[in-house]
Protein backbone atom coordinates (compact mmCIF):
# COMPACT_ATOMS: atom_id res chain seq x y z
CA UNK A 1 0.00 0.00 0.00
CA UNK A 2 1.62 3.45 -0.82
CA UNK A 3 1.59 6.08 1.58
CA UNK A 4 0.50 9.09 1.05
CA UNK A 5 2.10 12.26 0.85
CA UNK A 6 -0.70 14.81 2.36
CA UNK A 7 -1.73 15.41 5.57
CA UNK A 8 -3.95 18.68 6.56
CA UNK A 9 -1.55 20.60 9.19
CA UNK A 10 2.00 18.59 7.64
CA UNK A 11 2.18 18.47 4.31
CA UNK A 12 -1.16 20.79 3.42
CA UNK A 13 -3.21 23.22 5.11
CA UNK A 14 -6.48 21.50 3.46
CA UNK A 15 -7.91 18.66 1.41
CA UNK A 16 -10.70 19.62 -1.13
CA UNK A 17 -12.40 17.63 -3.94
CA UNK A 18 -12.27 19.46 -7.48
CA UNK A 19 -14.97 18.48 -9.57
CA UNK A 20 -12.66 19.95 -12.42
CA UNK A 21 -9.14 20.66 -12.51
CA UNK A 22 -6.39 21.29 -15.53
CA UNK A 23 -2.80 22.31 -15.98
CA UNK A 24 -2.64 25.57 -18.14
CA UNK A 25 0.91 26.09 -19.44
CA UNK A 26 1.99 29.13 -20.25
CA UNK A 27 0.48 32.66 -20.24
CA UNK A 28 -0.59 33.32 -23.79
CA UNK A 29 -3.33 30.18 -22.67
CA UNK A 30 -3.64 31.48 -19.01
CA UNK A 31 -4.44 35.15 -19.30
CA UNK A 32 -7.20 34.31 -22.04
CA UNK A 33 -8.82 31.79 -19.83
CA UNK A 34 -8.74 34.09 -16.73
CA UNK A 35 -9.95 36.93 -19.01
CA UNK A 36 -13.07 34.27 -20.21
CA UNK A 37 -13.63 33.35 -16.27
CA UNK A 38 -13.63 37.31 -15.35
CA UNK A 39 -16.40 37.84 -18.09
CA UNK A 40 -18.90 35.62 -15.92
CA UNK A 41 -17.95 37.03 -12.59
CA UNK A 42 -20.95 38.21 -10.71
CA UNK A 43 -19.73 38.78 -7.24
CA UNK A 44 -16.35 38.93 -6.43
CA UNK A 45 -12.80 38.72 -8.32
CA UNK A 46 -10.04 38.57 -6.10
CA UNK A 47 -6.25 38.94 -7.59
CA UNK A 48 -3.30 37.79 -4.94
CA UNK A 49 0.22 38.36 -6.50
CA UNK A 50 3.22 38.76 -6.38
CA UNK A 51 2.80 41.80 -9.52
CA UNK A 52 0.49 43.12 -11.83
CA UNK A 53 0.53 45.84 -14.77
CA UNK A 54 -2.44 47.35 -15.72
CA UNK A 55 -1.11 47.92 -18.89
CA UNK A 56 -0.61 44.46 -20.26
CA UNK A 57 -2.80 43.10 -22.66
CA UNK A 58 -4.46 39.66 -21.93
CA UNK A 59 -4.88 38.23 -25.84
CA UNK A 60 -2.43 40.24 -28.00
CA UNK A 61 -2.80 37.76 -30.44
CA UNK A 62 -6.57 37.73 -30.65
CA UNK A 63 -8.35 41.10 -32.85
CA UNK A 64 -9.32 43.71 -31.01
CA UNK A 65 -13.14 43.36 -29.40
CA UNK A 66 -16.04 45.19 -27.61
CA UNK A 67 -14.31 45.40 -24.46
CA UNK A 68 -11.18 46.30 -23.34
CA UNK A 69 -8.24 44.07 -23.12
CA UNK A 70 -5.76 45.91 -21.38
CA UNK A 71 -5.66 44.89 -17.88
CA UNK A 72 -6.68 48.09 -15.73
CA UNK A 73 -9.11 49.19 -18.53
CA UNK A 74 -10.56 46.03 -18.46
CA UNK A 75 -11.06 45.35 -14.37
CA UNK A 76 -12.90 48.82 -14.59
CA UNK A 77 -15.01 47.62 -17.85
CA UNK A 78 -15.81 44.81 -15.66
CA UNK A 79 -16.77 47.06 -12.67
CA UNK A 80 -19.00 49.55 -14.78
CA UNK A 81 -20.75 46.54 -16.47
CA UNK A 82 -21.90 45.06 -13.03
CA UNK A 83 -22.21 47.32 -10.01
CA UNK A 84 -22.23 44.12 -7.60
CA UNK A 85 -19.21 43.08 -7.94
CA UNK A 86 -16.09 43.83 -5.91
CA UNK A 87 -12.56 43.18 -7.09
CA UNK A 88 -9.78 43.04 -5.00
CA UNK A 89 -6.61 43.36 -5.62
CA UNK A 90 -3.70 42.37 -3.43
CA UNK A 91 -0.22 43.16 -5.09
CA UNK A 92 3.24 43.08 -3.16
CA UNK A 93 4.50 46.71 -1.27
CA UNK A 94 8.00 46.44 -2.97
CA UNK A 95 5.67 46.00 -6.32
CA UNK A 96 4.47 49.26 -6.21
CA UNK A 97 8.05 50.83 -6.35
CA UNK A 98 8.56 48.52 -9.63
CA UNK A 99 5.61 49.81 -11.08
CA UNK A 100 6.97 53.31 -10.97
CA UNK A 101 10.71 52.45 -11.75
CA UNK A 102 9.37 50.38 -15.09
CA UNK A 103 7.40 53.38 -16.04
CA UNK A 104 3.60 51.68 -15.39
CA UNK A 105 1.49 54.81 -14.83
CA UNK A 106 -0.11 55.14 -11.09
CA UNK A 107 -3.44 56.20 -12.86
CA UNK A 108 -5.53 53.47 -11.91
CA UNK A 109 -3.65 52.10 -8.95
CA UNK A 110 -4.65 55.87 -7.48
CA UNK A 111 -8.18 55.55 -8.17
CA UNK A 112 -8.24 52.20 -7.14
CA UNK A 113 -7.05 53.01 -4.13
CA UNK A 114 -10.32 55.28 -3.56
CA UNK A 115 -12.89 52.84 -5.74
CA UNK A 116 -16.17 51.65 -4.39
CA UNK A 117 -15.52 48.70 -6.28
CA UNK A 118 -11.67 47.79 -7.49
CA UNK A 119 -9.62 48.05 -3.92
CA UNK A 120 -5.94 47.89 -4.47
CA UNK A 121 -4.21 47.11 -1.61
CA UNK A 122 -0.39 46.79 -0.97
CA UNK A 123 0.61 43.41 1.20
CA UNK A 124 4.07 44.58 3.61
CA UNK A 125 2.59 41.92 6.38
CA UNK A 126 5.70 39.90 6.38
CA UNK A 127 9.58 39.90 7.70
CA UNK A 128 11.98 42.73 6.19
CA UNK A 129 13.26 41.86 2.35
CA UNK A 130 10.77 38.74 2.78
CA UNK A 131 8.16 38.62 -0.25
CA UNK A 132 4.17 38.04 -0.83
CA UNK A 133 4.92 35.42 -3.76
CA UNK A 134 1.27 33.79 -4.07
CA UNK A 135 -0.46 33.82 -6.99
CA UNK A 136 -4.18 33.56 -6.94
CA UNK A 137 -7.12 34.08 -9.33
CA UNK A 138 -10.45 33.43 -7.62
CA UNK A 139 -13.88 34.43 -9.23
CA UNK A 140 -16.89 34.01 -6.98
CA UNK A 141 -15.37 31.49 -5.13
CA UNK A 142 -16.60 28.88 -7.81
CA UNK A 143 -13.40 28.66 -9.95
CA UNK A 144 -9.78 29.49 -9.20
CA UNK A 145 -6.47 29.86 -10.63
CA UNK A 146 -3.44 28.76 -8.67
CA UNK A 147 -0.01 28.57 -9.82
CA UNK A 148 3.45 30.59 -10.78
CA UNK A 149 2.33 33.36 -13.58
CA UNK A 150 1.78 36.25 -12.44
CA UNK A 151 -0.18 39.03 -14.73
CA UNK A 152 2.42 41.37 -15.22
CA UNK A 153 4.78 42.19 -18.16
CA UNK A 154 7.43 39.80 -19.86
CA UNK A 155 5.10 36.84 -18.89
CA UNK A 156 2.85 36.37 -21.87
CA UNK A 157 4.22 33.68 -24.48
CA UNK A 158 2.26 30.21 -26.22
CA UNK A 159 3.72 27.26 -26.46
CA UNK A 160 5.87 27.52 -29.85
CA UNK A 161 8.42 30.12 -27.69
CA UNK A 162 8.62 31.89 -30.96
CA UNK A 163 11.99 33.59 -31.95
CA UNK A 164 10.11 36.79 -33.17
CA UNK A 165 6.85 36.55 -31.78
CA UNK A 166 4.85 40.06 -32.56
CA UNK A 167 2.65 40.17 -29.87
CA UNK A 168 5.24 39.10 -27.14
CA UNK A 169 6.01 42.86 -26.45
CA UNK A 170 6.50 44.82 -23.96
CA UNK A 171 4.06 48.25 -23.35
CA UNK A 172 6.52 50.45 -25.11
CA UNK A 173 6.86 47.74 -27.73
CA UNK A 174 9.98 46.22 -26.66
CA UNK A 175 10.04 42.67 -28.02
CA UNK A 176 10.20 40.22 -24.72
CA UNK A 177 12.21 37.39 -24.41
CA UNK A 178 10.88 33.62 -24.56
CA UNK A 179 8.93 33.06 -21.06
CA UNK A 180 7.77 29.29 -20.10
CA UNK A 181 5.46 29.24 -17.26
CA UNK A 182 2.20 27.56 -15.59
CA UNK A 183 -0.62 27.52 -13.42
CA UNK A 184 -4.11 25.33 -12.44
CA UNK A 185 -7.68 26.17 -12.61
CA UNK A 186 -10.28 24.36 -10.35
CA UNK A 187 -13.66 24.10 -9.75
CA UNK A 188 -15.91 22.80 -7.01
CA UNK A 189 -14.62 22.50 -2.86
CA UNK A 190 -11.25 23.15 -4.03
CA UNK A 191 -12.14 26.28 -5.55
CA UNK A 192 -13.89 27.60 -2.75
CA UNK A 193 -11.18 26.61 -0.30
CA UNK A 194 -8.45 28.52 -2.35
CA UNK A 195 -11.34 31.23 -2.03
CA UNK A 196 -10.39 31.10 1.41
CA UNK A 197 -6.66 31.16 1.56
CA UNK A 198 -7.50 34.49 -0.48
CA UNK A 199 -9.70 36.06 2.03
CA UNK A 200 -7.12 35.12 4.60
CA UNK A 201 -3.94 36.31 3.33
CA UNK A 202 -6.45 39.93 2.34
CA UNK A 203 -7.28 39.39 5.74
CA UNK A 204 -3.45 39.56 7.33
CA UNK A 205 -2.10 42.15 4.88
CA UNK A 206 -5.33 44.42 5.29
CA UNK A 207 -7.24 43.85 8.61
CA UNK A 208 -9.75 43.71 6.44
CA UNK A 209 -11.89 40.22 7.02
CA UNK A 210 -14.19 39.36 3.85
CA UNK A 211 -17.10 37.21 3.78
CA UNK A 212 -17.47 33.72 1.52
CA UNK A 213 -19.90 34.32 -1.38
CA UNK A 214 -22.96 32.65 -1.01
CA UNK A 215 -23.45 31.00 -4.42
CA UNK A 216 -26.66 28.70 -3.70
CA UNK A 217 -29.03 28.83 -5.16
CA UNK A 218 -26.44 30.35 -8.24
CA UNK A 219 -26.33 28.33 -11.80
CA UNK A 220 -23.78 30.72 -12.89
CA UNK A 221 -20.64 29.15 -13.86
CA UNK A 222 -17.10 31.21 -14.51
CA UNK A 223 -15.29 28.01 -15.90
CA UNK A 224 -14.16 28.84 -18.97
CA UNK A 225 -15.68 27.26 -21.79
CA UNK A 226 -12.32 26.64 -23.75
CA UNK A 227 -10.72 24.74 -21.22
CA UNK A 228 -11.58 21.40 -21.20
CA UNK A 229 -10.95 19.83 -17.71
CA UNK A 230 -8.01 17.05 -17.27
CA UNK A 231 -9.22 15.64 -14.33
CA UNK A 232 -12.55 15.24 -12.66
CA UNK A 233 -13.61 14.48 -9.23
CA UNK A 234 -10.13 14.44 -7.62
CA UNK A 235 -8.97 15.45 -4.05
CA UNK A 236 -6.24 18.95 -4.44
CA UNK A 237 -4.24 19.20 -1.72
CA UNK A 238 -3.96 22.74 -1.11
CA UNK A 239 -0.11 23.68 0.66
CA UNK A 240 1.49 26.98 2.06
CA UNK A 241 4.69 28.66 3.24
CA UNK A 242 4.09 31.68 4.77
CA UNK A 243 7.09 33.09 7.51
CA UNK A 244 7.04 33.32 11.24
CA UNK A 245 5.69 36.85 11.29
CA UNK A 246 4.40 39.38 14.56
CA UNK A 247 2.14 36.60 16.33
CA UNK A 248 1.73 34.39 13.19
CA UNK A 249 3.29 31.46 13.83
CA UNK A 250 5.37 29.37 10.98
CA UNK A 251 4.33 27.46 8.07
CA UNK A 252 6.29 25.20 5.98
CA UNK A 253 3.70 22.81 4.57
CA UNK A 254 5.19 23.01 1.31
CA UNK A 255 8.60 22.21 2.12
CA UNK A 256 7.32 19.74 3.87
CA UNK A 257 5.49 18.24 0.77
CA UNK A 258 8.31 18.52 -1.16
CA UNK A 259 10.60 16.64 0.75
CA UNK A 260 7.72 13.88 1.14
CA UNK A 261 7.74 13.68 -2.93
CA UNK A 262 11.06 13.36 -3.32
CA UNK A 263 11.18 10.43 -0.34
CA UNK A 264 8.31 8.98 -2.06
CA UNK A 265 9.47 8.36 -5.63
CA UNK A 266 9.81 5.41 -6.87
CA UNK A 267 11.20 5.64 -10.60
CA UNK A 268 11.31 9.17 -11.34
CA UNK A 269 11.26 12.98 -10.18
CA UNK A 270 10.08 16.04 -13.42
CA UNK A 271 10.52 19.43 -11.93
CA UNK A 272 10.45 22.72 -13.52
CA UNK A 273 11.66 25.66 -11.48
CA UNK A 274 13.21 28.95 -11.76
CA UNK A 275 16.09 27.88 -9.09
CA UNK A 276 17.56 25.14 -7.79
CA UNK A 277 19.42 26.47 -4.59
CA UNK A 278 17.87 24.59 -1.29
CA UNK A 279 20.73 22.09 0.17
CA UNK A 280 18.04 20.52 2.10
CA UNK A 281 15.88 19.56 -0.73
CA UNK A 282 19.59 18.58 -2.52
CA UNK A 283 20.58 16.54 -0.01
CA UNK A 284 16.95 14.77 -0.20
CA UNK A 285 17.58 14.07 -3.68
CA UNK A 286 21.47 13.09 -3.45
CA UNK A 287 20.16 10.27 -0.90
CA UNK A 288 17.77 9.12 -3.00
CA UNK A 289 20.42 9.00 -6.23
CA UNK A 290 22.34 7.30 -4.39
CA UNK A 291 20.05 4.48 -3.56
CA UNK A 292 20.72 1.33 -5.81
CA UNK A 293 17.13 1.34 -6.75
CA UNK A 294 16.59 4.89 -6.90
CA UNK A 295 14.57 7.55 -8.92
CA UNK A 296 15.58 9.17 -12.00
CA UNK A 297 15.31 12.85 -11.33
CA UNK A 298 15.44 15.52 -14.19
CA UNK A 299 15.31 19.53 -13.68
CA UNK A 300 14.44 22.17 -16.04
CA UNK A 301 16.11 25.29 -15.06
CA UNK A 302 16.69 28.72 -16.73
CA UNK A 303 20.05 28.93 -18.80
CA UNK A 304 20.81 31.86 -16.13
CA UNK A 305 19.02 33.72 -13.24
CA UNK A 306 17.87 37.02 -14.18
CA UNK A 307 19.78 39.97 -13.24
CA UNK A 308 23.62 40.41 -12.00
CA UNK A 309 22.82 40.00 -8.10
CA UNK A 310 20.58 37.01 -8.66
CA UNK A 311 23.28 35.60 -10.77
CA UNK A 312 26.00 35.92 -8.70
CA UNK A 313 23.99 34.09 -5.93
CA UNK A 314 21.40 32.00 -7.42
CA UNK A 315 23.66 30.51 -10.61
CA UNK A 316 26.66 30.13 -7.97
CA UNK A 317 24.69 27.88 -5.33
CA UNK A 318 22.73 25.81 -8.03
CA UNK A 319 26.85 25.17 -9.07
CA UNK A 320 27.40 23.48 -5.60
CA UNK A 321 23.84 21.86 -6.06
CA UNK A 322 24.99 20.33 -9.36
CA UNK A 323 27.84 19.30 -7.88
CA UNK A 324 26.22 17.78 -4.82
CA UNK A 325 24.02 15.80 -7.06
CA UNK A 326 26.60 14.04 -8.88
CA UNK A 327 29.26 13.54 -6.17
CA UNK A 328 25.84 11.20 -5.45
CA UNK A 329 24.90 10.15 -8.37
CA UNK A 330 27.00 6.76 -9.10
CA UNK A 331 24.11 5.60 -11.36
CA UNK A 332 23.87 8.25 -13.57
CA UNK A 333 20.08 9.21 -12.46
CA UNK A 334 20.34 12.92 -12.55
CA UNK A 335 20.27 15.28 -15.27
CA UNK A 336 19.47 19.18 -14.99
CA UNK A 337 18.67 21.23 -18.64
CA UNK A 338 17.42 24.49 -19.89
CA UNK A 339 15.13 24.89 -23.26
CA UNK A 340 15.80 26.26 -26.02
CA UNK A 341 13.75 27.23 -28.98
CA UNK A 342 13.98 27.30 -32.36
CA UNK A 343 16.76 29.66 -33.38
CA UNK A 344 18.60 28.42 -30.32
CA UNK A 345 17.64 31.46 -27.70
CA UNK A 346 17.31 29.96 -24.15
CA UNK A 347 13.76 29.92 -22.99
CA UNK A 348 13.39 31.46 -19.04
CA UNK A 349 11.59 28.46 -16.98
CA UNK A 350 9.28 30.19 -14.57
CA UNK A 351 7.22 27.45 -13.89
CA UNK A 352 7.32 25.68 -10.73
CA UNK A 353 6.14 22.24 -11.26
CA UNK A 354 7.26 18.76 -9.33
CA UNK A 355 5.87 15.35 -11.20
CA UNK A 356 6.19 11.86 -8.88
CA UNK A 357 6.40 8.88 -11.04
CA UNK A 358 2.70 9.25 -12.57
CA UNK A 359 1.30 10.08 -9.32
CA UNK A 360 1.64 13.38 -7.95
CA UNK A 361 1.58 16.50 -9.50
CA UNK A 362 2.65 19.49 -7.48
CA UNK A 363 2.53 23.07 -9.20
CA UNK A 364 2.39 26.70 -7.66
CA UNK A 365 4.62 29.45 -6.76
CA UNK A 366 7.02 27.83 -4.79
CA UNK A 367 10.40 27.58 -6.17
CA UNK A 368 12.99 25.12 -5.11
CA UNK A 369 15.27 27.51 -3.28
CA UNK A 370 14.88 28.82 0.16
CA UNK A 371 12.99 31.57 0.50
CA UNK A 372 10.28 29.81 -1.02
CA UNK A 373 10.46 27.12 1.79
CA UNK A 374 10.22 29.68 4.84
CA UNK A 375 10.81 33.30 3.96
CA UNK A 376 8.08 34.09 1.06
CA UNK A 377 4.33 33.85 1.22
CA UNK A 378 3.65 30.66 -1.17
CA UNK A 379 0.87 28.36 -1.93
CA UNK A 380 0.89 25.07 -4.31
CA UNK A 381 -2.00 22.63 -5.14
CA UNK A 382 -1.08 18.76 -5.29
CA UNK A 383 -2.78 16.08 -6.47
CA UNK A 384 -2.16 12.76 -5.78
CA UNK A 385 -3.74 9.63 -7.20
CA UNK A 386 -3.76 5.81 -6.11
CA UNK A 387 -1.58 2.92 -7.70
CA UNK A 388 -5.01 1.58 -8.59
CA UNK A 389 -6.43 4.66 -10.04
CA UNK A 390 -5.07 3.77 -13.40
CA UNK A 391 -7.00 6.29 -15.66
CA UNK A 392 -5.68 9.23 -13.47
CA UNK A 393 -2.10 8.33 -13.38
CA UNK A 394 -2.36 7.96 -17.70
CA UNK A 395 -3.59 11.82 -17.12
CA UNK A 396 -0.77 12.46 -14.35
CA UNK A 397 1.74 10.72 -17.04
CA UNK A 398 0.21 12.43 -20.31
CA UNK A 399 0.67 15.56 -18.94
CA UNK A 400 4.60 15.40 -17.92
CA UNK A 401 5.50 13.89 -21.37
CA UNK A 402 3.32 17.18 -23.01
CA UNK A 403 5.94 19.47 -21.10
CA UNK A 404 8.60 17.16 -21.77
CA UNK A 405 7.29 17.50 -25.77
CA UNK A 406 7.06 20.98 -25.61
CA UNK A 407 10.97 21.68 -24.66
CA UNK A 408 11.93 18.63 -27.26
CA UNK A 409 9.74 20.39 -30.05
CA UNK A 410 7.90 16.98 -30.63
CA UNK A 411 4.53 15.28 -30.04
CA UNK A 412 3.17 14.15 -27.16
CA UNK A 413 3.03 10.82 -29.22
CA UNK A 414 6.39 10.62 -29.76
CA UNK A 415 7.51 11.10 -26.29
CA UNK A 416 5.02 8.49 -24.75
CA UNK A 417 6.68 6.26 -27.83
CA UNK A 418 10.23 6.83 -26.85
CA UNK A 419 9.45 6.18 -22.86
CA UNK A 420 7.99 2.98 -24.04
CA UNK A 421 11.14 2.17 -25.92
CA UNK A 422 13.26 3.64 -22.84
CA UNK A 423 11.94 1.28 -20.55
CA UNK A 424 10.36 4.65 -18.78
CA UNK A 425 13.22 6.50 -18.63
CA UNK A 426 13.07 10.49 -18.58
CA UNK A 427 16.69 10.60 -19.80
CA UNK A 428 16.23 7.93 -21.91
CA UNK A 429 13.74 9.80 -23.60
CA UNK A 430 15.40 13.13 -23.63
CA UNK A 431 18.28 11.57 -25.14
CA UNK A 432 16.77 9.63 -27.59
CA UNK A 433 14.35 13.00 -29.20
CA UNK A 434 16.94 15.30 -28.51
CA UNK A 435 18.80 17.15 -31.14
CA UNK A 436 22.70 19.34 -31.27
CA UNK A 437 20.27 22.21 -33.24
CA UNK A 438 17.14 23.86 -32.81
CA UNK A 439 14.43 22.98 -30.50
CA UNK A 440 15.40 20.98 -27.31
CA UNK A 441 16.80 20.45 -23.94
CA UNK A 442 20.25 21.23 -23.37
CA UNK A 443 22.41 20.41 -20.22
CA UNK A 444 23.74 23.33 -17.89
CA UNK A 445 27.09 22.97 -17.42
CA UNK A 446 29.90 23.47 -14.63
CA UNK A 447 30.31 26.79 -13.61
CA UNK A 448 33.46 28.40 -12.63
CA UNK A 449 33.54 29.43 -9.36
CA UNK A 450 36.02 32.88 -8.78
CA UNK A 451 36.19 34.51 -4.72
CA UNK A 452 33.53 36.67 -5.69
CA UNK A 453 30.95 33.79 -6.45
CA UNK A 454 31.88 31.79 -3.61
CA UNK A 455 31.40 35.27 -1.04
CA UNK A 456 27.77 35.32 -2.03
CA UNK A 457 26.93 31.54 -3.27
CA UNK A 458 23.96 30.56 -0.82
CA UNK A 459 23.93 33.94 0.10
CA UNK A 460 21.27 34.89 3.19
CA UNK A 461 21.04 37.88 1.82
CA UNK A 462 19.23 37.00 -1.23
CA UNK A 463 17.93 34.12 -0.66
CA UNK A 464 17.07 33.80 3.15
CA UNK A 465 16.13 30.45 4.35
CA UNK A 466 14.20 31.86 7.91
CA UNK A 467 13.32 35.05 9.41
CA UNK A 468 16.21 35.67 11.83
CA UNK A 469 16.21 33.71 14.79
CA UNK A 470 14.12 31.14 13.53
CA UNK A 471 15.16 27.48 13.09
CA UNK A 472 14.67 24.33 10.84
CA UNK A 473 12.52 21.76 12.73
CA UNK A 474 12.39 18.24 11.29
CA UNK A 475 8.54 17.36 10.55
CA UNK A 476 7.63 14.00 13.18
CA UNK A 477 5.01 13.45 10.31
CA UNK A 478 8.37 13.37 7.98
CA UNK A 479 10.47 10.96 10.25
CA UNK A 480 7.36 8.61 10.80
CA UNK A 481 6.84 8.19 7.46
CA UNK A 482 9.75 8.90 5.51
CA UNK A 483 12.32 8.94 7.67
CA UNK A 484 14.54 6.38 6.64
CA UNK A 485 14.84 7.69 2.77
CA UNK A 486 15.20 11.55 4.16
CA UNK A 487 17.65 11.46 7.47
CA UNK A 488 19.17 8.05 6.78
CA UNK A 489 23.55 8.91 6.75
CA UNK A 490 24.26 9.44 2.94
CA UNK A 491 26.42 6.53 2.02
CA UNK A 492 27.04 7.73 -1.74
């Protein structure tokens, strides 16, 4: 019998069935959903992120319409078409100073700020240089968006990651480089539970407390009608970091999770994140690599971190991460990669995505580095499925080999074909549809190390693990059930 990952107050804050759920990669397919769910909101939209620009379009490959598509002008449409409904808006303080330093006019942030009906409000309710990294979408409380994209500029892109893609620009018409990200939409329990996480964290940043909408009696329904739902009638998981804070006390749940997933894979570990700089969750992994009978585990990763500072200390500790992993790796299990597209340009991985075998599926805003384990505000859905629930680990594994088909540039077909032939091997399968040119995967290499890198590699000033004075306390539920695959003596 496998046992399971979740546990409400361990691994999760709460258990909720979905009557509907998807995966919806990248933005060009996310902000024209969330635009399609908006349209039916009666009630109540509320938007928790990390950043938003007003000025972004949501379908800049789609002809101009009746309404508006730029994001402030079209919250307001929204708000003059329907006098019930409230929107709330809950954007990051240190956002607001990026707003004004990338040029986004304050127009409607200011009049938001006064509005009967749009309330933008600015979240500092956490420790100093610690960030409100959630990223929530919930309309009426019926169907929600939860994941790692948030609505701001640079972030819109479809699937092809074109070299010169027209409508990837910026708002002064800047083209934007390639941008691969993700995020969920559910429906049902689930919905109205991420609902609450909303309210709550509205609730800590503003004082504010907001009621539940009461939708009985309702037969409106925001899903939107071009997203056709993966899975049906399936228990989310829904899991949080969010830092020791005034009287708040700690919450890890998703490192927690995390470090059950990796404990509980059998043949393989997919992840897609923007880092990979948590020595915990690396030594989790080297232990199981070094295991006879061990997983496979593959990482997509940016080419580079964005930005000289995050560089310096995010590229220079995934280094000694790499290097962890195979001082561990006798087998030859691990493999980390970045995608490129056609002409060869590196595609930024944004997503944050964690695959088990073909039975758990983790994706949010949590990154695998540390502030995303105890520092940020975070929150991740996870669903997990039976060994005997066979149709909904063929939807678990259909989905990881149409990511894995996207970075190869190749059909979901022919990556389902090539695992066959690869015994279900990820790296098998990578190396078998790769290519030296054009679309594909392609490995990130040693990095040079010079006194400068190894001053700020794992540096607590970027990338905190804890609010000072605050501890790591191994999880009982993680020694009971996991222990011996987590805090066993590495003997690689």
């Amino acid at each position: 019998m496998t046992t399971s990952i979740l546990a409400e107050g361990e691994s999760c804050w709460r258990i909720a069935e979905a009557d509907r759920f998807s995966v919806i990669v990248d933005a060009g397919g996310f902000f024209r959903l969330a635009r399609e769910a908006m349209l039916k909101a009666q009630h109540s939209i509320m938007l928790i992120g990390w950043d938003f620009d007003t000025r972004i379009r949501l379908t800049p490959d789609q002809p101009k319409g009746d309404r508006p598509d730029k994001l402030g002008r079209f919250l307001e449409d929204l708000a003059r078409q329907n006098e019930a409904l409230q929107i709330r808006i809950l954007k990051w303080d240190y956002g607001l100073l990026s707003s004004i330093t990338r040029g986004e006019t304050p127009f409607h942030m200011l009049r938001w700020m006064v509005s009967r009906q749009i309330h933008l409000k600015l979240d500092r309710a956490h420790p100093p240089l610690a960030a409100h990294h959630m990223k929530l979408l919930v309309i009426d409380d019926a169907v929600a968006f939860c994941g790692g994209i948030d609505m701001t500029v640079g972030r819109w892109d479809t699937r092809e990651h074109l070299e010169d893609n027209p409508n990837r620009l910026s708002p002064f018409g800047k083209p934007e480089p390639p941008w691969h990200d993700a995020t969920t939409c559910a429906s049902g329990p689930a919905a109205r539970a991420l609902g609450e996480l909303a309210r709550d964290r509205w609730e800590m940043a503003t004082g504010e407390r907001i009621d539940p909408i009461d939708t009985s009696g309702s037969a409106a329904d925001p899903w939107p009608e071009a997203l056709q739902p993966e899975f049906r009638n399936v228990r989310i998981g829904i899991a949080r970091t969010s830092p020791k804070y005034e009287d708040r006390r700690e919450v890890v749940e998703i490192e927690t999770a995390t470090l059950a997933m990796i404990a509980s894979a059998r043949r393989s570990l997919y992840i897609e994140s923007q880092y990979f700089a948590n020595r915990r969750l690396a030594d989790a992994m080297a232990r199981r690599l070094a295991e006879p009978e061990g997983p496979e585990i593959v990482i997509v990763n940016p080419k580079s971190a964005s930005g000289w500072l995050e560089e310096k200390t995010m590229d220079t500790a995934r280094a000694r991460m790499i290097k962890r992993m195979q001082e561990a790796d006798p087998h030859g299990r691990f493999r980390i990669v970045y995608p490129v597209n056609d002409a060869g340009t590196a595609i930024y991985v944004h997503a944050k995505i964690m695959i088990v075998d073909d039975r758990i599926l983790k994706l949010g805003s949590a990154n695998l580095n540390n502030r995303s384990m105890g520092y940020d505000t975070e929150s991740d859905v996870i669903l997990e499925v039976s060994d005997e629930d066979t149709e909904l680990r063929a939807a678990i594994r259909a989905r990881r080999d149409d990511l894995i088909a996207e970075h190869l540039g190749t059909s979901v077909e022919a990556v389902t074909e090539a695992m066959a032939v690869s015994g279900g091997s990820l790296i098998g399968t990578i190396d078998r549809l790769g290519r030296a040119d054009g679309r594909g995967l392609r490995a990130i290499g040693e990095r040079e190390m010079g006194l400068d890198d190894e001053l700020v590699a794992e540096s607590d000033l970027v990338d905190p693990e804890r609010p000072a004075g605050i501890r790591y306390r191994t999880s009982q539920f993680l020694r009971n059930r996991f222990g011996r695959r987590l805090f066993a003596a590495h003997q690689g």
